[in-house]
Protein backbone atom coordinates (compact mmCIF):
# COMPACT_ATOMS: atom_id res chain seq x y z
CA UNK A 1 14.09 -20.30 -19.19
CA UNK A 2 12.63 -23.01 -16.74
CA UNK A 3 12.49 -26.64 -17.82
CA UNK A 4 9.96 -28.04 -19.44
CA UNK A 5 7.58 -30.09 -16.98
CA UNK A 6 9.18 -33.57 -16.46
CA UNK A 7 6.25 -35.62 -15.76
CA UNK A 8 4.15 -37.05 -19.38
CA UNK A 9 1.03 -36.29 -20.13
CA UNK A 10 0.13 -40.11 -19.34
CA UNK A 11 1.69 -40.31 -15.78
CA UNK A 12 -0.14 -36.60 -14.85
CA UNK A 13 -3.54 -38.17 -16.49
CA UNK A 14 -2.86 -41.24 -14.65
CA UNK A 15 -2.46 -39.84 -11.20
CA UNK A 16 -5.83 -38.10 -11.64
CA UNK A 17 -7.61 -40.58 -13.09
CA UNK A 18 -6.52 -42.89 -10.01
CA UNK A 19 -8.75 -40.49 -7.70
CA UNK A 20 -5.80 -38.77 -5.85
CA UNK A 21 -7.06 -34.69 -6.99
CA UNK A 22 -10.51 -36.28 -5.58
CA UNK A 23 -8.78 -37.08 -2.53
CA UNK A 24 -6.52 -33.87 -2.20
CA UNK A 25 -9.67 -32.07 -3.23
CA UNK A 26 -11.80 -33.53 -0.76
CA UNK A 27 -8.86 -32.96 2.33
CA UNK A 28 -8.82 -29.16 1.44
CA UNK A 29 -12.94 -28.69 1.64
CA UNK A 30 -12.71 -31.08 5.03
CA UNK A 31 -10.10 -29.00 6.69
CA UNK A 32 -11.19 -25.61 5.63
CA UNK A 33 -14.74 -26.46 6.83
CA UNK A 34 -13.17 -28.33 10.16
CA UNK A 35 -10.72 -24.85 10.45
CA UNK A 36 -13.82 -23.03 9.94
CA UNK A 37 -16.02 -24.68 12.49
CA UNK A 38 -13.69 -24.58 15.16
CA UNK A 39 -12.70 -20.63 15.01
CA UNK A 40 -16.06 -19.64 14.84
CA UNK A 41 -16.21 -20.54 18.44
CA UNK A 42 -13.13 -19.47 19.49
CA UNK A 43 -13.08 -17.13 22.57
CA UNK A 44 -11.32 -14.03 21.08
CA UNK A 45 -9.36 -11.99 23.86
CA UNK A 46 -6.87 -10.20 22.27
CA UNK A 47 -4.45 -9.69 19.89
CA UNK A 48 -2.68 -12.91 20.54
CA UNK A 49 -0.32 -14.89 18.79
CA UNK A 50 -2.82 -18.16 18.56
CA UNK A 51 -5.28 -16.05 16.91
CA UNK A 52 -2.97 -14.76 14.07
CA UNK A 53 -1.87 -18.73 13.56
CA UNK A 54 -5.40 -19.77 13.22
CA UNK A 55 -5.98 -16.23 10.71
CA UNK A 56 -3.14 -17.75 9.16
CA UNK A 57 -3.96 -21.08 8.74
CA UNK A 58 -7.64 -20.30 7.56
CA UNK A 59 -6.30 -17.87 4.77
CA UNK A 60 -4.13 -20.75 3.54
CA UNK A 61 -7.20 -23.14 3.36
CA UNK A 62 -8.78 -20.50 1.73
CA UNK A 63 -5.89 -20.04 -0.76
CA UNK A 64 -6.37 -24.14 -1.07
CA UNK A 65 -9.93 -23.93 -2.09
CA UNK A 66 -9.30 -20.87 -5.17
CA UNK A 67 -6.59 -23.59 -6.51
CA UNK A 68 -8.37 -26.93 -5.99
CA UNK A 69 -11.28 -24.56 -8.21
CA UNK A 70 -8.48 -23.71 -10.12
CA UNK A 71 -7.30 -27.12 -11.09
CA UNK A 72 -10.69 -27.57 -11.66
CA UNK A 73 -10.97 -25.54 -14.61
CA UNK A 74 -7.83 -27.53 -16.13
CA UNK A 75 -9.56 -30.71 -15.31
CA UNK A 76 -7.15 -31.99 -13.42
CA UNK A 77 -9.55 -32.63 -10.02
CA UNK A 78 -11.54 -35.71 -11.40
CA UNK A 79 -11.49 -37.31 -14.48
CA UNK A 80 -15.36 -37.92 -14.10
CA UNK A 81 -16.13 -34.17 -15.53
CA UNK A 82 -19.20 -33.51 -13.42
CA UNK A 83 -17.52 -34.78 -10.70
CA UNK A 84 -14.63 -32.37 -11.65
CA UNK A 85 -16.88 -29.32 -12.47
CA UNK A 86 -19.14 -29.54 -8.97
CA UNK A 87 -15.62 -29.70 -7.20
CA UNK A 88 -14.65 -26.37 -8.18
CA UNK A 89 -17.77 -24.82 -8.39
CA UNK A 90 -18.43 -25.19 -4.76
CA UNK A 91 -14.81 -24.44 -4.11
CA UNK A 92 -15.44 -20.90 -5.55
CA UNK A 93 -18.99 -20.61 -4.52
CA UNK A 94 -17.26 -21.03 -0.78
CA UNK A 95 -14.77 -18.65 -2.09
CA UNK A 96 -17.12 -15.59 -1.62
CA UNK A 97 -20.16 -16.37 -3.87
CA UNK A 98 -18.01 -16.45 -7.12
CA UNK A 99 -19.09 -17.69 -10.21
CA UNK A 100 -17.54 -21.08 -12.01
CA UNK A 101 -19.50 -20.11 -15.14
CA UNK A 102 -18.30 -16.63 -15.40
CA UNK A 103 -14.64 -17.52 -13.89
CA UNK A 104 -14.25 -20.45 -15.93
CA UNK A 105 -13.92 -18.58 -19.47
CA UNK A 106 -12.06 -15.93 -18.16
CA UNK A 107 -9.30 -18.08 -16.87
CA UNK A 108 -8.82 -20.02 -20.26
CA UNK A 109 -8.85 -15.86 -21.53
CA UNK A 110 -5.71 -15.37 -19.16
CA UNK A 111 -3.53 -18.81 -20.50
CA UNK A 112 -4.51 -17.88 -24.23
CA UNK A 113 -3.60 -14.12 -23.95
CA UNK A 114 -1.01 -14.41 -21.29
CA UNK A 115 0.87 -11.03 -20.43
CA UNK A 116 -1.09 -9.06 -23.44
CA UNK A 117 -4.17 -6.39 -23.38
CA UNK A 118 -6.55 -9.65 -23.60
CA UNK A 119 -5.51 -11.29 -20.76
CA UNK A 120 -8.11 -10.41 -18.42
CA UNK A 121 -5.68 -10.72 -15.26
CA UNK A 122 -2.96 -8.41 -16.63
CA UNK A 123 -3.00 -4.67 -15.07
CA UNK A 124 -0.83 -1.48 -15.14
CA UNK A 125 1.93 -1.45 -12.62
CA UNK A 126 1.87 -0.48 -9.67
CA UNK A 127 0.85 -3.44 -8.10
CA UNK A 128 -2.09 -1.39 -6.22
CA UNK A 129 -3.39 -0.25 -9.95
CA UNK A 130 -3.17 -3.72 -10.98
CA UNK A 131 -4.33 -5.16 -7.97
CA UNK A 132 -7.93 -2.76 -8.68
CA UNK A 133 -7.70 -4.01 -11.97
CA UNK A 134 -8.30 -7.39 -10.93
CA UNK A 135 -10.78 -6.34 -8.38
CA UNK A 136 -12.79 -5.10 -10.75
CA UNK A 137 -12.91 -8.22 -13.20
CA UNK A 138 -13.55 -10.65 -10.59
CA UNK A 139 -15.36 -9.07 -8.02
CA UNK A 140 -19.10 -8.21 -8.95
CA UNK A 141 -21.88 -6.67 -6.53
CA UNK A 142 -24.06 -9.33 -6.21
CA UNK A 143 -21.34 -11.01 -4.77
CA UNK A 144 -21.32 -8.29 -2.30
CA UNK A 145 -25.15 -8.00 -1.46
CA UNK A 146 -24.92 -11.94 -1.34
CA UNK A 147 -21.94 -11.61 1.35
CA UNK A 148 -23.81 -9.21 3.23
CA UNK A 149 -26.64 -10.76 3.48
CA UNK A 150 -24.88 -14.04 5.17
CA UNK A 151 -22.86 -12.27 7.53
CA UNK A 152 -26.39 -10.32 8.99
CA UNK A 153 -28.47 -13.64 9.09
CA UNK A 154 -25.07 -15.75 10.37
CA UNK A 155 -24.42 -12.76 13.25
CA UNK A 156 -27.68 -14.24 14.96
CA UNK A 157 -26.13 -17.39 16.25
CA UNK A 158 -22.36 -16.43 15.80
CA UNK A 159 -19.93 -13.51 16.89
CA UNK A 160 -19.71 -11.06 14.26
CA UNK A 161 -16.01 -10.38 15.56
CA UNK A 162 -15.46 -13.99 14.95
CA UNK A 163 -17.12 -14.00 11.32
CA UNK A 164 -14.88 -10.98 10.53
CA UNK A 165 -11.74 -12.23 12.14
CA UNK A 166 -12.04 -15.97 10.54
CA UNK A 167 -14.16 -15.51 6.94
CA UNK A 168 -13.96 -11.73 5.75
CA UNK A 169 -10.16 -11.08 7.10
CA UNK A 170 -8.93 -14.39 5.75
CA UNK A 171 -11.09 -13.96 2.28
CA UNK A 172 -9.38 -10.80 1.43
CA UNK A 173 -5.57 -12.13 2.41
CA UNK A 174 -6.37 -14.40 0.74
CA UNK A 175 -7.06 -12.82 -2.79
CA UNK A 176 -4.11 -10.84 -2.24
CA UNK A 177 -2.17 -14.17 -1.76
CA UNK A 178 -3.58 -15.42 -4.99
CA UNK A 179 -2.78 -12.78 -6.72
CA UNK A 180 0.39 -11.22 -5.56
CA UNK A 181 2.21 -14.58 -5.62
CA UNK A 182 0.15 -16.24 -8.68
CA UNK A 183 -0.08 -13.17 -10.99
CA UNK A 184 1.84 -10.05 -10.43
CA UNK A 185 4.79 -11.97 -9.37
CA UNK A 186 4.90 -14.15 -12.46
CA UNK A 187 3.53 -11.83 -14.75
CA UNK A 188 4.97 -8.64 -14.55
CA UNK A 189 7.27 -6.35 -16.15
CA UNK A 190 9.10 -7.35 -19.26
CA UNK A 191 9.94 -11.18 -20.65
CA UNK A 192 12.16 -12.54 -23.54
CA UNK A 193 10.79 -12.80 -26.87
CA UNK A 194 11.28 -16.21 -26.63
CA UNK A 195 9.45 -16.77 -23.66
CA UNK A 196 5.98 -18.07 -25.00
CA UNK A 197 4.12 -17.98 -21.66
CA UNK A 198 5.25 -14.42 -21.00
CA UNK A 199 5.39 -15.30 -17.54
CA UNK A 200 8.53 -16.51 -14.92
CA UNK A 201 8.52 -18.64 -11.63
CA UNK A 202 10.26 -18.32 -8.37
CA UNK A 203 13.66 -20.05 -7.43
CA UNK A 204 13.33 -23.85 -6.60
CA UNK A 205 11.89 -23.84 -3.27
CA UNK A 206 9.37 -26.87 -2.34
CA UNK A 207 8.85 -25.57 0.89
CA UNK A 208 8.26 -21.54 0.56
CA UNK A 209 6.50 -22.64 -3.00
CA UNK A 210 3.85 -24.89 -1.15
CA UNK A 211 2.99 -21.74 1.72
CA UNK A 212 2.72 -19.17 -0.86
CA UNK A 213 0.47 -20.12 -3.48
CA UNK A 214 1.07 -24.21 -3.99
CA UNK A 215 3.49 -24.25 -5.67
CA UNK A 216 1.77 -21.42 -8.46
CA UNK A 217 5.27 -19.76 -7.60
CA UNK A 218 6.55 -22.19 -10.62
CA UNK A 219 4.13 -20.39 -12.94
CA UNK A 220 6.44 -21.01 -16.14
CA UNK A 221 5.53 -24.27 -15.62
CA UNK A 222 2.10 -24.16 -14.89
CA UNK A 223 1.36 -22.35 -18.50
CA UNK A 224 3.77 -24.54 -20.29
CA UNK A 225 1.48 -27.94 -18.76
CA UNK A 226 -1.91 -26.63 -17.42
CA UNK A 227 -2.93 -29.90 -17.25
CA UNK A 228 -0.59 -30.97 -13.99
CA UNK A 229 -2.23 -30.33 -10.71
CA UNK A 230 -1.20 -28.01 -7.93
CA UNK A 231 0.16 -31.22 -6.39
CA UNK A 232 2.09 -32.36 -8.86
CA UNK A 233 4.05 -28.94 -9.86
CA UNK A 234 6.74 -29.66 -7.79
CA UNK A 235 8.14 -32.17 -10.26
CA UNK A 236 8.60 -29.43 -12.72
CA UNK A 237 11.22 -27.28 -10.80
C-alpha cells in the first residue's frame, strides 16, 4: 500500500495560499497559448520529426490545462475561491468547450464512489469499452456543434491542416493521456479490501510521472490527500 502523503495539511495550504498554484497555473495557460500561437503558423511540409515534437509538446500543455482545472476543483489553484474557480473554468472551457459546472460534481462523484457502479469514471474492461464509457459522460454535443463551429469561422484566417494538426489531434491525445494514465491505469481490475481508495499508483518515477499525467501516476496518493496540487505530488512517492 503506498505511503501516506508526507507533506501536512498546513505546509500544502501554505504553499497555495503563498500564490505558487496561481503562478504554476498562470505558466501552463501562457505556454499553451504561446505553443498555440506559434504552430498555428507553422509551415507544415511533411511528416517530419519537428512537427511530431511540437504535436507532442502541445498535447502535454493540453494535458497541463485538464489538471491545473483539475486542481481547481480541489481548490488547490488559489486560495481566493473565485480566483480559484475562474482558473479552472477557463482551463476546461479551453479544453474543448467543457463545462466546470457540470464537471465539477461529477469529479467529487468519482473520489466519493471510487472504483464502484457510482463512480462516474469507472467502465467495463476493455480499456476501449471503458474508454466509450467515459466518452460518453464527459463528452456532450453541444460541445461538438460548439467545436465545429470554431474550427469553420477560425479556417478563414488559419490553415485548417494546422488547426487539425495543433488543436483537434492534440485535444484527443490528450483525453486519452488523461485517462489512460489517470484512470484506467489506477483504477482498474481488482484492489485489496483494505485499500480504501480502490485505486494504485505507478513505481516511483519523478521523471516518467511528470510526462505522463503530472505526476496523477501516484493516484493512491492523490485520493488519500486531494487537497495537494499536481505540483506537489511528488513528495508523496
Amino acid at each position: 500500500m503506498p505511503a501516506s502523503n508526507t507533506l501536512s495539511y498546513v505546509q500544502i495550504r501554505s504553499q497555495v495560499e503563498s500564490g505558487k498554484g496561481v503562478f504554476i497555473a498562470v505558466l501552463l495557460l501562457v505556454l499553451w497559448f504561446g505553443l498555440l500561437a506559434f504552430n498555428l503558423q507553422y509551415e507544415v511540409t511533411g511528416l517530419e520529426p519537428m512537427l511530431i515534437v511540437l504535436i507532442l509538446l502541445q498535447t502535454h500543455l493540453f494535458t497541463g490545462l485538464f489538471i491545473t482545472a483539475h486542481d481547481a476543483m480541489h481548490g488547490t489553484v488559489s486560495a481566493n475561491k473565485k480566483v480559484n474557480k475562474f482558473i479552472g473554468a477557463l482551463c476546461l472551457l479551453l479544453f474543448a468547450l467543457n463545462s466546470w459546472k457540470r464537471m465539477l460534481p461529477k469529479h467529487h462523484e468519482h473520489h466519493r464512489f471510487a472504483g464502484t457502479a457510482e463512480d462516474p469514471d469507472y467502465g467495463p474492461p476493455p480499456f476501449w469499452l471503458w474508454f466509450f464509457k467515459f466518452v460518453k459522460t464527459y463528452v456532450r454535443w453541444y460541445q461538438i456543434v460548439g467545436m465545429a463551429i470554431l474550427h469553420n469561422i477560425a479556417k478563414i484566417w488559419i490553415s485548417e491542416v494546422n488547426l487539425v494538426l495543433f488543436y483537434i489531434v492534440p485535444s484527443i491525445l490528450s483525453m486519452l493521456q488523461l485517462f489512460y494514465f489517470g484512470t484506467y491505469l489506477p483504477h482498474r481490475g481488482e484492489h485489496a479490501a483494505e485499500n480504501k481508495h480502490r485505486s494504485r499508483s505507478q513505481s516511483k518515477n519523478h521523471v516518467w510521472a511528470f510526462l505522463s499525467c503530472y505526476f496523477f501516476g501516484y493516484h493512491y496518493e492523490h485520493h488519500d490527500a486531494p487537497s495537494t496540487p499536481w505540483w506537489l505530488l511528488y513528495a508523496s512517492k
